[in-house]
N, C-alpha and C. Protein backbone atom coordinates (compact mmCIF):
# COMPACT_ATOMS: atom_id res chain seq x y z
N UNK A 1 2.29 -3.51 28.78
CA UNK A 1 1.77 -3.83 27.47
C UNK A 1 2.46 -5.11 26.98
N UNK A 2 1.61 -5.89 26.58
CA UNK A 2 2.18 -7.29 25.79
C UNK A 2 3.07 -7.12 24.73
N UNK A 3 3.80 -8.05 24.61
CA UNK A 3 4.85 -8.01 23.08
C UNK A 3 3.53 -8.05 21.85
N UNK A 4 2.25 -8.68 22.03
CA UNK A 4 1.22 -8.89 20.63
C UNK A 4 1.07 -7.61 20.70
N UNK A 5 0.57 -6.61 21.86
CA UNK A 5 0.63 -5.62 21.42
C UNK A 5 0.78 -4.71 21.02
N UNK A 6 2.32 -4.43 21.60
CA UNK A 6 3.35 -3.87 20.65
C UNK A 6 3.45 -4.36 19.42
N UNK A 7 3.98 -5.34 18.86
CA UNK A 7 3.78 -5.62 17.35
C UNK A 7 2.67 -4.86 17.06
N UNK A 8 1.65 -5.22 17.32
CA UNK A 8 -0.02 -4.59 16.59
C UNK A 8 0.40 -3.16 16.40
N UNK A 9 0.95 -2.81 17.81
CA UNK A 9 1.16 -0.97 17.21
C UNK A 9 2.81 -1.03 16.29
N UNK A 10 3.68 -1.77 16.32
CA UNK A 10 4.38 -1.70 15.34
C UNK A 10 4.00 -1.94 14.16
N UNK A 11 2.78 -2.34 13.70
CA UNK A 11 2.01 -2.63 12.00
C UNK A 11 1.54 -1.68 11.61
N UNK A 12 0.84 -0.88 12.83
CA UNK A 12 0.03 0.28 12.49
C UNK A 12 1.05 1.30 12.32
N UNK A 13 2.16 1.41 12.94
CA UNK A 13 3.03 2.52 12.89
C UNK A 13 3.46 2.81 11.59
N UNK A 14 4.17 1.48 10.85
CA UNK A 14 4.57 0.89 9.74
C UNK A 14 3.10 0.98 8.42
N UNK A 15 2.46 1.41 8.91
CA UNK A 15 1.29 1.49 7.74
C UNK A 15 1.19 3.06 7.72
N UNK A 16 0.80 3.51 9.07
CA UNK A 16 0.84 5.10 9.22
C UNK A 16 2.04 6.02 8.18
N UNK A 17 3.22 4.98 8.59
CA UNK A 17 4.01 5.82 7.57
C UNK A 17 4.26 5.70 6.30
N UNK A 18 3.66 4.42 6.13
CA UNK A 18 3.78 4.25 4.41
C UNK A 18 2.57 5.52 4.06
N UNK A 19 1.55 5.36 4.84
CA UNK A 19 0.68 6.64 4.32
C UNK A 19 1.38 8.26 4.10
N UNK A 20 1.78 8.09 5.21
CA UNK A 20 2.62 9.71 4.82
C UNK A 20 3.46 9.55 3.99
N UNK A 21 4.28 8.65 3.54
CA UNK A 21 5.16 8.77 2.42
C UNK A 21 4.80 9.14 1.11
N UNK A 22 3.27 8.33 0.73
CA UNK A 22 2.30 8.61 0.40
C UNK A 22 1.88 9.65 -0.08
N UNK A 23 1.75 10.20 1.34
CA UNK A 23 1.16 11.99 1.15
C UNK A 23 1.97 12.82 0.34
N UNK A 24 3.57 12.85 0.80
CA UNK A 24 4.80 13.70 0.46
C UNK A 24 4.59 13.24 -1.11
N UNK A 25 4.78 12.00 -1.74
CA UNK A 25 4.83 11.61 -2.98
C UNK A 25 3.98 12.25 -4.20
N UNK A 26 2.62 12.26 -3.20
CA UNK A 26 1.53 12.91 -4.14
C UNK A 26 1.60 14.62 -4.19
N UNK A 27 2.20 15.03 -3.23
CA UNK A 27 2.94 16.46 -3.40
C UNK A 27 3.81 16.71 -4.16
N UNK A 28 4.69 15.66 -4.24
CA UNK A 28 6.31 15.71 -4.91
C UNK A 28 5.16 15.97 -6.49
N UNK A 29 4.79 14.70 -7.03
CA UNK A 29 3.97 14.57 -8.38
C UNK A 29 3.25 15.80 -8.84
N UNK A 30 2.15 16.41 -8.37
CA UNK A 30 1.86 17.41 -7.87
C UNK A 30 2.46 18.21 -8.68
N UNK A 31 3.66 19.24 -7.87
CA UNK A 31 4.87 19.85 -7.84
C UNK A 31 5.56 19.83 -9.40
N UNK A 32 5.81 18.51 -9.40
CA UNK A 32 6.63 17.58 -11.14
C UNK A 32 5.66 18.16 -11.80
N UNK A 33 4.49 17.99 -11.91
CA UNK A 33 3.73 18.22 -13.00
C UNK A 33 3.15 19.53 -13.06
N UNK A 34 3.47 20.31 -11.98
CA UNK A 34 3.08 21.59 -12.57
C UNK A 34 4.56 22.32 -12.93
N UNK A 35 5.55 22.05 -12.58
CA UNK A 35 6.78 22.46 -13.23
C UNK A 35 6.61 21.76 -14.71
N UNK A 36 6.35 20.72 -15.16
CA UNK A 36 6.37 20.21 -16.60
C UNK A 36 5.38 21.11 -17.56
N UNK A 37 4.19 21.40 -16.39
CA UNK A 37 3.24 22.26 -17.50
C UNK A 37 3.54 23.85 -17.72
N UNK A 38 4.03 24.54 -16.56
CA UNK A 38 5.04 25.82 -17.07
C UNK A 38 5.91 25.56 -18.11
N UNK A 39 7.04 24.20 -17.94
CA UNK A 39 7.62 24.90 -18.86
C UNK A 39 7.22 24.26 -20.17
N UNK A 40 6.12 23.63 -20.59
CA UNK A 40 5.95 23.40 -21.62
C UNK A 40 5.49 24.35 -22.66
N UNK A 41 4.11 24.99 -21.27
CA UNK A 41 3.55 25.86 -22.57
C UNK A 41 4.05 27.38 -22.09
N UNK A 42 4.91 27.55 -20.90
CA UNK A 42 5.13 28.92 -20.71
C UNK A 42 6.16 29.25 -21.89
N UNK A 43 7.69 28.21 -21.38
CA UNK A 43 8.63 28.19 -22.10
C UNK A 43 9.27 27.27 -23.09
N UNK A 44 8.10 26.83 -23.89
CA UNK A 44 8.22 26.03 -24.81
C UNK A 44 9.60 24.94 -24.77
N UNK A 45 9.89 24.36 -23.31
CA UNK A 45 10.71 23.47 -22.51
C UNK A 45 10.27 22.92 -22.17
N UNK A 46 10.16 21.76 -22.74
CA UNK A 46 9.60 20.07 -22.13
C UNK A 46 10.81 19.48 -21.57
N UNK A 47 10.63 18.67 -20.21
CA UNK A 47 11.26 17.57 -19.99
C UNK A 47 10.84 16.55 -21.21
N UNK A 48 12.25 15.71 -20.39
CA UNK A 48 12.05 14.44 -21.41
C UNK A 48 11.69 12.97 -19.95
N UNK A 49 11.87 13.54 -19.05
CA UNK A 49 11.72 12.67 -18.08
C UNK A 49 10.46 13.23 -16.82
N UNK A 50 10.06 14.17 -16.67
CA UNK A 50 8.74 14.26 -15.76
C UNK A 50 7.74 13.51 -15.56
N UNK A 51 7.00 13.08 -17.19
CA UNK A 51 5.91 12.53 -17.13
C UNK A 51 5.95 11.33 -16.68
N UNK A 52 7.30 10.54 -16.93
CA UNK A 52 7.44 9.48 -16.64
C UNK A 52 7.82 8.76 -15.11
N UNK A 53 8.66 10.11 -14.15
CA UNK A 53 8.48 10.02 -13.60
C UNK A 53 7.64 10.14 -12.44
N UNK A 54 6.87 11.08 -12.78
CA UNK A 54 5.24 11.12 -12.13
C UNK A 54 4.66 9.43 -12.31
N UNK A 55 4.29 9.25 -14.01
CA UNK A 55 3.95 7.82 -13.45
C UNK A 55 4.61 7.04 -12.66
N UNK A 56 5.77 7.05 -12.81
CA UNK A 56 6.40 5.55 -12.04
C UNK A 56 5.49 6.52 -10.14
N UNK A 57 5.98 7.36 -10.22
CA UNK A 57 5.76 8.11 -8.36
C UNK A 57 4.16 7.25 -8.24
N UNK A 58 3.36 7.89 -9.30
CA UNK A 58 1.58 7.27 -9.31
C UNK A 58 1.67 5.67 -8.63
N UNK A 59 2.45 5.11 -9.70
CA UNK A 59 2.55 3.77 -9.12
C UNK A 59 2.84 3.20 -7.63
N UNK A 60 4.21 3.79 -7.05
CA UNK A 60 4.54 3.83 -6.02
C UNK A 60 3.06 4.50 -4.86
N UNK A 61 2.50 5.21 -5.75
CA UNK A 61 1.17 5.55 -4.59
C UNK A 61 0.05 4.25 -4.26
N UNK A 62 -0.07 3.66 -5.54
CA UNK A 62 -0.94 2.81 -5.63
C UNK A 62 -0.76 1.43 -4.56
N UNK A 63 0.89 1.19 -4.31
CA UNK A 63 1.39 0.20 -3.65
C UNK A 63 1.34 0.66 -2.53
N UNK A 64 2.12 2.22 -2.00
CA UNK A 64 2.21 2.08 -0.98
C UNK A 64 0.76 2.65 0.11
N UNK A 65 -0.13 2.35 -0.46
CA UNK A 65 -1.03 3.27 0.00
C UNK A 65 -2.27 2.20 0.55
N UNK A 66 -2.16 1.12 0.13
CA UNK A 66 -2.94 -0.31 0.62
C UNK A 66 -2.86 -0.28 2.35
N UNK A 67 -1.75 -0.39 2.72
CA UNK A 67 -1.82 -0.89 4.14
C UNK A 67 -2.19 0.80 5.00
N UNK A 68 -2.15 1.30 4.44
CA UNK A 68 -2.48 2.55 5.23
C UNK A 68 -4.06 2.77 5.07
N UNK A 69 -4.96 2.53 4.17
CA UNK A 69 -5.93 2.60 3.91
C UNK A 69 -6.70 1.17 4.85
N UNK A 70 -6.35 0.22 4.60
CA UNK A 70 -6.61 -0.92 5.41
C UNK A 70 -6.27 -0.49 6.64
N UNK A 71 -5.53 0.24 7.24
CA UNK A 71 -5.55 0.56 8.60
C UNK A 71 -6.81 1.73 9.02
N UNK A 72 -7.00 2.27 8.08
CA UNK A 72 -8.51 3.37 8.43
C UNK A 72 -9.11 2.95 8.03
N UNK A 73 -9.61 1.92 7.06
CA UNK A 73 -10.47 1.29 7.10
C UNK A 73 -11.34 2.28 6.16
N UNK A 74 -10.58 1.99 4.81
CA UNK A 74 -10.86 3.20 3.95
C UNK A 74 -10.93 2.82 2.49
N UNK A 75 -10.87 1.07 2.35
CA UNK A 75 -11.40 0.32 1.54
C UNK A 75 -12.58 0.14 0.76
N UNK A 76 -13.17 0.06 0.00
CA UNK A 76 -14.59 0.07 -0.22
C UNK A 76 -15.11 -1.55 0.01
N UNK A 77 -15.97 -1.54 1.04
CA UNK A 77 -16.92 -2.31 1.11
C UNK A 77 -18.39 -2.31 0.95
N UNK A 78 -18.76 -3.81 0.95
CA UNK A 78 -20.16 -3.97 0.82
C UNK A 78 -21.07 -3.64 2.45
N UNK A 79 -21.39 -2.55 2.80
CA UNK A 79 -21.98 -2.50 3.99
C UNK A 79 -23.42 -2.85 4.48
N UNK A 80 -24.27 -3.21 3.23
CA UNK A 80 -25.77 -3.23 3.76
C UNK A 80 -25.51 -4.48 4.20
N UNK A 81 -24.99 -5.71 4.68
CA UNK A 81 -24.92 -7.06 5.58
C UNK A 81 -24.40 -6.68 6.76
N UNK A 82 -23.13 -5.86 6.14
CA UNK A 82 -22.06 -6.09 7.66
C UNK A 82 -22.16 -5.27 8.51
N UNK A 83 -23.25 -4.18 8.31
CA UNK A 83 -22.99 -3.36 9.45
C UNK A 83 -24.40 -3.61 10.38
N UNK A 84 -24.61 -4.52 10.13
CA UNK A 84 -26.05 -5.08 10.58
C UNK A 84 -25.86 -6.26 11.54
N UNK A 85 -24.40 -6.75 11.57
CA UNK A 85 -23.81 -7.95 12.27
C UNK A 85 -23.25 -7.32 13.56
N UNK A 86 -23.55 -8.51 14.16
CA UNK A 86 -22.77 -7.97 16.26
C UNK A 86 -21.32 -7.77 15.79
N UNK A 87 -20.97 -7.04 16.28
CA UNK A 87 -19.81 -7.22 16.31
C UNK A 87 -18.51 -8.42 16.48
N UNK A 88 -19.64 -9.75 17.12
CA UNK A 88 -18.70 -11.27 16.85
C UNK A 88 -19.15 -11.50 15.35
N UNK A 89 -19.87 -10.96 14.59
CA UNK A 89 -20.43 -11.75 13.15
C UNK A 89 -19.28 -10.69 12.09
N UNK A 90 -18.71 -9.51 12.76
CA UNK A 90 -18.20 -8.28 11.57
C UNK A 90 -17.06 -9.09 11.98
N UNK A 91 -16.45 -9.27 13.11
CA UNK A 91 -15.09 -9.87 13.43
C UNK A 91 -14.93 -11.28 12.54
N UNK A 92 -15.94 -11.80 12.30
CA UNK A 92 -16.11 -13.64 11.99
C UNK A 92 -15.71 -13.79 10.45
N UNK A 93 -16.36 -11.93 9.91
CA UNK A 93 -16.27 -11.96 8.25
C UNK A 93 -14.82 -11.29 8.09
N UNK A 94 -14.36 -10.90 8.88
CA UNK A 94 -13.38 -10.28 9.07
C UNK A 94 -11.95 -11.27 9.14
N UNK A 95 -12.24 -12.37 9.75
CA UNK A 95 -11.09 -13.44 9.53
C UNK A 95 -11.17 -13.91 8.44
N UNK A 96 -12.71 -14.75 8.03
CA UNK A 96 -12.60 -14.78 6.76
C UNK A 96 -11.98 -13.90 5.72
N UNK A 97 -12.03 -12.82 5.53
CA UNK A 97 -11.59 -12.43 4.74
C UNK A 97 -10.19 -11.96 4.26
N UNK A 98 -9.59 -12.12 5.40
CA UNK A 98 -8.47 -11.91 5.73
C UNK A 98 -7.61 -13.59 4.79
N UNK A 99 -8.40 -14.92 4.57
CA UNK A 99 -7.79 -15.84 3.95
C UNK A 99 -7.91 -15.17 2.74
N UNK A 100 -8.09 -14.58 2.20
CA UNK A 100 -8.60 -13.63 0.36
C UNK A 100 -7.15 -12.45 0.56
N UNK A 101 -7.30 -11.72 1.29
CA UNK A 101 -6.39 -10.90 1.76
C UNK A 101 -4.92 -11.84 1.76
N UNK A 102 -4.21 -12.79 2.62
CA UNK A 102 -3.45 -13.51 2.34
C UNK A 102 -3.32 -13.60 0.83
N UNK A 103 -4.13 -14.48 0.41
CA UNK A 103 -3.75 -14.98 -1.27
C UNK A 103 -3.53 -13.86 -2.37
N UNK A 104 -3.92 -12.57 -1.62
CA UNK A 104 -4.04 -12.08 -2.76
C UNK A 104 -2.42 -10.94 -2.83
N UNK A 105 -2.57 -10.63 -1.54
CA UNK A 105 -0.99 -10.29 -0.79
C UNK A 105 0.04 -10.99 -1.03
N UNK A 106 -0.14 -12.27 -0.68
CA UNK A 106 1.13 -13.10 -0.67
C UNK A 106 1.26 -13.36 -2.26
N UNK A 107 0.74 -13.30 -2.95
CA UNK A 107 0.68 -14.14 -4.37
C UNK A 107 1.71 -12.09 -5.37
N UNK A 108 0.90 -11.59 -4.55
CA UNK A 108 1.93 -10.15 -4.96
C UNK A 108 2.84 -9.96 -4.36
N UNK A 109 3.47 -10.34 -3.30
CA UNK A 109 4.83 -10.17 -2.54
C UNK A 109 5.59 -11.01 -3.46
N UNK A 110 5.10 -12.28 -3.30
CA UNK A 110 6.08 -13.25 -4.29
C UNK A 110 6.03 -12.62 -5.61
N UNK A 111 5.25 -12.67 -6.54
CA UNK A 111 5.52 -12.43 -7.95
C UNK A 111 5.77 -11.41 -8.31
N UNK A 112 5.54 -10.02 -7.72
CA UNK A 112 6.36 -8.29 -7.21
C UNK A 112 7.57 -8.70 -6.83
N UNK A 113 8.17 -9.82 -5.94
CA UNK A 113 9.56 -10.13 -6.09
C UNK A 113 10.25 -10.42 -7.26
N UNK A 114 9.73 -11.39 -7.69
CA UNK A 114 10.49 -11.55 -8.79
C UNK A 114 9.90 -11.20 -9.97
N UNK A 115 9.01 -9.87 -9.98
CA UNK A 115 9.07 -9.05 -11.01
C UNK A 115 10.52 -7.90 -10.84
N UNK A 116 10.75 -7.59 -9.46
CA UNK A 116 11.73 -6.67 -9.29
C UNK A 116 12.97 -7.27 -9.23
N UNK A 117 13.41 -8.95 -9.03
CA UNK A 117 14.86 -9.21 -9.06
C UNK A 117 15.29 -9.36 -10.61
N UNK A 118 13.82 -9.68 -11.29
CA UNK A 118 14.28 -9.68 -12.80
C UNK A 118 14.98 -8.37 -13.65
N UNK A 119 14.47 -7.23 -12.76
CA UNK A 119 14.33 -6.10 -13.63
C UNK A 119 15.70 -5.23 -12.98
N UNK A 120 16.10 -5.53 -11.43
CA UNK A 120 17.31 -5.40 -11.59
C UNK A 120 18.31 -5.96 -11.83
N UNK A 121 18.49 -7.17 -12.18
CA UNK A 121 19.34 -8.24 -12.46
C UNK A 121 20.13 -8.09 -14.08
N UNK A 122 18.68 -7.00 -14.98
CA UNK A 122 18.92 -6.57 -15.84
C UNK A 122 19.39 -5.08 -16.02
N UNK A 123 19.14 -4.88 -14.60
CA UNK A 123 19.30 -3.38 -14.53
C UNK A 123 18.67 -2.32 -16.17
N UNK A 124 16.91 -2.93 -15.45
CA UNK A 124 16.34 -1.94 -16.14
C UNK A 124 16.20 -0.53 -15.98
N UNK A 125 16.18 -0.19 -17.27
CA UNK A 125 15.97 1.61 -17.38
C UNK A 125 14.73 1.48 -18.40
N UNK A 126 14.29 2.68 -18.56
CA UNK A 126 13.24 3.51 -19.10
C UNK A 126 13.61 3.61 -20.64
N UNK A 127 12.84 3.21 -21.68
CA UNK A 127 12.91 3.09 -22.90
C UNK A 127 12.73 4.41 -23.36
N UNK A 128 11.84 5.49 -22.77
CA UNK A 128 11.95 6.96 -23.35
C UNK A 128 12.89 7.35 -22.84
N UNK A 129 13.38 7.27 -22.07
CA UNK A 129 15.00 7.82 -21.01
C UNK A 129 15.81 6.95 -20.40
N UNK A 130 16.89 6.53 -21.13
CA UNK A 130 17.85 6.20 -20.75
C UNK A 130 18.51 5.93 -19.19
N UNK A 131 18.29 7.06 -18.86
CA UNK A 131 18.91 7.64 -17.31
C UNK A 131 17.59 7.73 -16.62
N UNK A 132 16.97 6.70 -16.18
CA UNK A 132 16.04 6.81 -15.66
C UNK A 132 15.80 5.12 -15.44
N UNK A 133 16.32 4.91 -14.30
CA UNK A 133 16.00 3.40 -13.97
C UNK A 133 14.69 2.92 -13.69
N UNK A 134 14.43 1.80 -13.54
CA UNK A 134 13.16 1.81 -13.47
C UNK A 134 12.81 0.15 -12.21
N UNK A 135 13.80 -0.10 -11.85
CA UNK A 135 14.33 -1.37 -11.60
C UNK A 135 13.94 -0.74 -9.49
N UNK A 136 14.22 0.45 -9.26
CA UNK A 136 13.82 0.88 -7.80
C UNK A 136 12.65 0.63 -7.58
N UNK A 137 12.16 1.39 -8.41
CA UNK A 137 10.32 1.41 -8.39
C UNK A 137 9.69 0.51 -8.17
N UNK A 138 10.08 -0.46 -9.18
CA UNK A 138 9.43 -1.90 -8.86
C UNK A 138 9.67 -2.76 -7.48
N UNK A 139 10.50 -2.26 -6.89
CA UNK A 139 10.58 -2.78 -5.19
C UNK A 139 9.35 -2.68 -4.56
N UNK A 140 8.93 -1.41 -4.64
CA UNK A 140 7.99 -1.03 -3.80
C UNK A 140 6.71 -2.51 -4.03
N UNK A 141 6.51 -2.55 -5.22
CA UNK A 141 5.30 -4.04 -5.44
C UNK A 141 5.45 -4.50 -4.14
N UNK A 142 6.61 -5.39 -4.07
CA UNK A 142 6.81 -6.66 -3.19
C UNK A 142 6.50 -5.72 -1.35
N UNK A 143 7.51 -4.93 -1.35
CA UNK A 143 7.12 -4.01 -0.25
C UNK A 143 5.59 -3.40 0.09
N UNK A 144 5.35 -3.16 -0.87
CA UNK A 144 3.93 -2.66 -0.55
C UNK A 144 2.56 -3.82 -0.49
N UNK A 145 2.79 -4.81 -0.74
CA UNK A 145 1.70 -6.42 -0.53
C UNK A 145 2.22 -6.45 0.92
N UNK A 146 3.85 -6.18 0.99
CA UNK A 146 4.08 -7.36 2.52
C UNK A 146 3.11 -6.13 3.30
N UNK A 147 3.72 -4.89 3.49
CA UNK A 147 2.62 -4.26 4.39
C UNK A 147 1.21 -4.27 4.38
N UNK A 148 0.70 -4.09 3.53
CA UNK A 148 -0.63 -4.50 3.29
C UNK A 148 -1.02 -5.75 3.73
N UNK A 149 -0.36 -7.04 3.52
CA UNK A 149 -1.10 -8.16 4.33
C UNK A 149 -0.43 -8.00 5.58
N UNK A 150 0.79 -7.11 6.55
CA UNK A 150 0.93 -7.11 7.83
C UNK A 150 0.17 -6.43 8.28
N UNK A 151 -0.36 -5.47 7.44
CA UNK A 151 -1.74 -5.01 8.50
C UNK A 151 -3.05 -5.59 8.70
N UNK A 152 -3.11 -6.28 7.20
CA UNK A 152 -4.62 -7.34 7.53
C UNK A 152 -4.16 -8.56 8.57
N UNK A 153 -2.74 -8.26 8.94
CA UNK A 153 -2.76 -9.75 9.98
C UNK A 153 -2.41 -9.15 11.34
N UNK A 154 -2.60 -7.31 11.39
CA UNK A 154 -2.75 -6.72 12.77
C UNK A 154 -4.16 -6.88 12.90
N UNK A 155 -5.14 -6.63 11.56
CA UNK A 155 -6.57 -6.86 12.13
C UNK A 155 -7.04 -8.00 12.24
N UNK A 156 -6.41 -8.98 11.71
CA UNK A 156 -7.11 -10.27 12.09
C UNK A 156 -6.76 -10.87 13.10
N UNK A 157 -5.15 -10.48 13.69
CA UNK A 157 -5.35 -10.89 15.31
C UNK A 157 -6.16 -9.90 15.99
N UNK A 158 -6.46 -8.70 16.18
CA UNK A 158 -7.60 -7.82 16.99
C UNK A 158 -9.15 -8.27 16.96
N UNK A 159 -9.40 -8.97 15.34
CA UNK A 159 -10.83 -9.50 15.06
C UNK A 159 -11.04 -11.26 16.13
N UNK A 160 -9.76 -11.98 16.12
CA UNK A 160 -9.67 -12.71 16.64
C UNK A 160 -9.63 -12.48 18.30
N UNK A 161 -9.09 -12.12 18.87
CA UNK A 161 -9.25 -11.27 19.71
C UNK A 161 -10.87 -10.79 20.52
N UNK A 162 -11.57 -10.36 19.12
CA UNK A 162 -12.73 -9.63 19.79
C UNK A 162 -13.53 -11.14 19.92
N UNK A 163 -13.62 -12.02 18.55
CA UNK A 163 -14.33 -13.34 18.65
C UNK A 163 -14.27 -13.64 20.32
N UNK A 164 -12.89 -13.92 20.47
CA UNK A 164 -13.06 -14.78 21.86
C UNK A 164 -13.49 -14.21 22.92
N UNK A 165 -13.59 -12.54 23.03
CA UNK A 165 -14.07 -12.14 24.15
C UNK A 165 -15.28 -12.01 24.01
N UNK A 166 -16.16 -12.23 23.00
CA UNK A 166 -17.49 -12.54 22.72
C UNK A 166 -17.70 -10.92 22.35
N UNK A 167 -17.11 -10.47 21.24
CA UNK A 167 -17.78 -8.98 20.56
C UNK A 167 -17.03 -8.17 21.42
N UNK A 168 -16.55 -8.15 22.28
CA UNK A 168 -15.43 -6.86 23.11
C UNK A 168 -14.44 -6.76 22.53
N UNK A 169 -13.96 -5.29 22.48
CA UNK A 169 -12.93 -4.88 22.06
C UNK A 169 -11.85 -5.02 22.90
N UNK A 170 -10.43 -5.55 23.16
CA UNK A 170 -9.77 -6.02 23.62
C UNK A 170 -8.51 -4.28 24.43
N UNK A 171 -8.41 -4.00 25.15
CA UNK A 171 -7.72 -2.99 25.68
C UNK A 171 -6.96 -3.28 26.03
């Protein structure tokens, strides 16, 4: 097996598991929020920190859940064109789109960076809770664009790939 293709399965591996992290997270939340709703209305015991941390977890789903979805191919697209194209014309829209994918990735890696060096630099916390940082969470932004465009740049070398073999899938 080639080193390209190892990488390729090191992107996918690296997306696979941001998905399961994913999975566990939306369990963990899940879990949080039905412990918050016992004890609110069972035992008239509210947290002061659940809800909040469910959202921040929500968030962390939203980021890390791009490159895993882009790896199944679980995006919503426009299909009445593209599924009507040879497979050199789905590959062709497929690089293209992958320059949109870049800008839109890279422009969130960078500015998810320094949304998160600002916020620990200040070592932000949570205005309803004190003890509740908020400065981790925001990592994930920058982390979750870079995977997301490393997997649109596992499929755009495979789309590239299929171009040159004229529509074959590359083994």
């Amino acid at each position: 097996m080639s080193f390209l293709h190892r990488l390729l399965g090191f992107i996918d591996g690296l997306s696979l598991w941001s998905g399961r992290i994913a999975s566990w997270l939306t369990l963990a939340a899940v879990l949080l929020l039905t412990l918050e709703v016992v004890r609110r209305y069972f035992f008239n015991s509210p947290t002061l920190w659940a809800h909040e941390v469910t959202t921040l977890m929500f968030g962390l789903l939203y980021v890390l859940t791009g490159a895993y979805a882009h790896r199944e191919r679980a995006h919503v697209g426009v299909d009445v064109l593209y599924v009507r194209l040879s497979p050199r014309g789905q590959a062709l829209i497929n690089i293209l789109g992958f320059a949109f994918l870049t800008l839109f990735a890279g422009s969130l890696t960078v500015y998810g960076w320094q949304f998160f060096l600002a916020s620990w630099q200040n070592r932000e916390f949570s205005l309803a809770n004190a003890a509740l940082p908020i400065y981790p969470f925001k990592l994930a932004i920058p982390i979750g664009s870079l995977l997301l465009w490393l997997q649109g740049l596992a499929q755009f070398i495979r789309d590239l790939e299929r171009l040159l073999r004229g529509g074959q899938d590359a083994h």
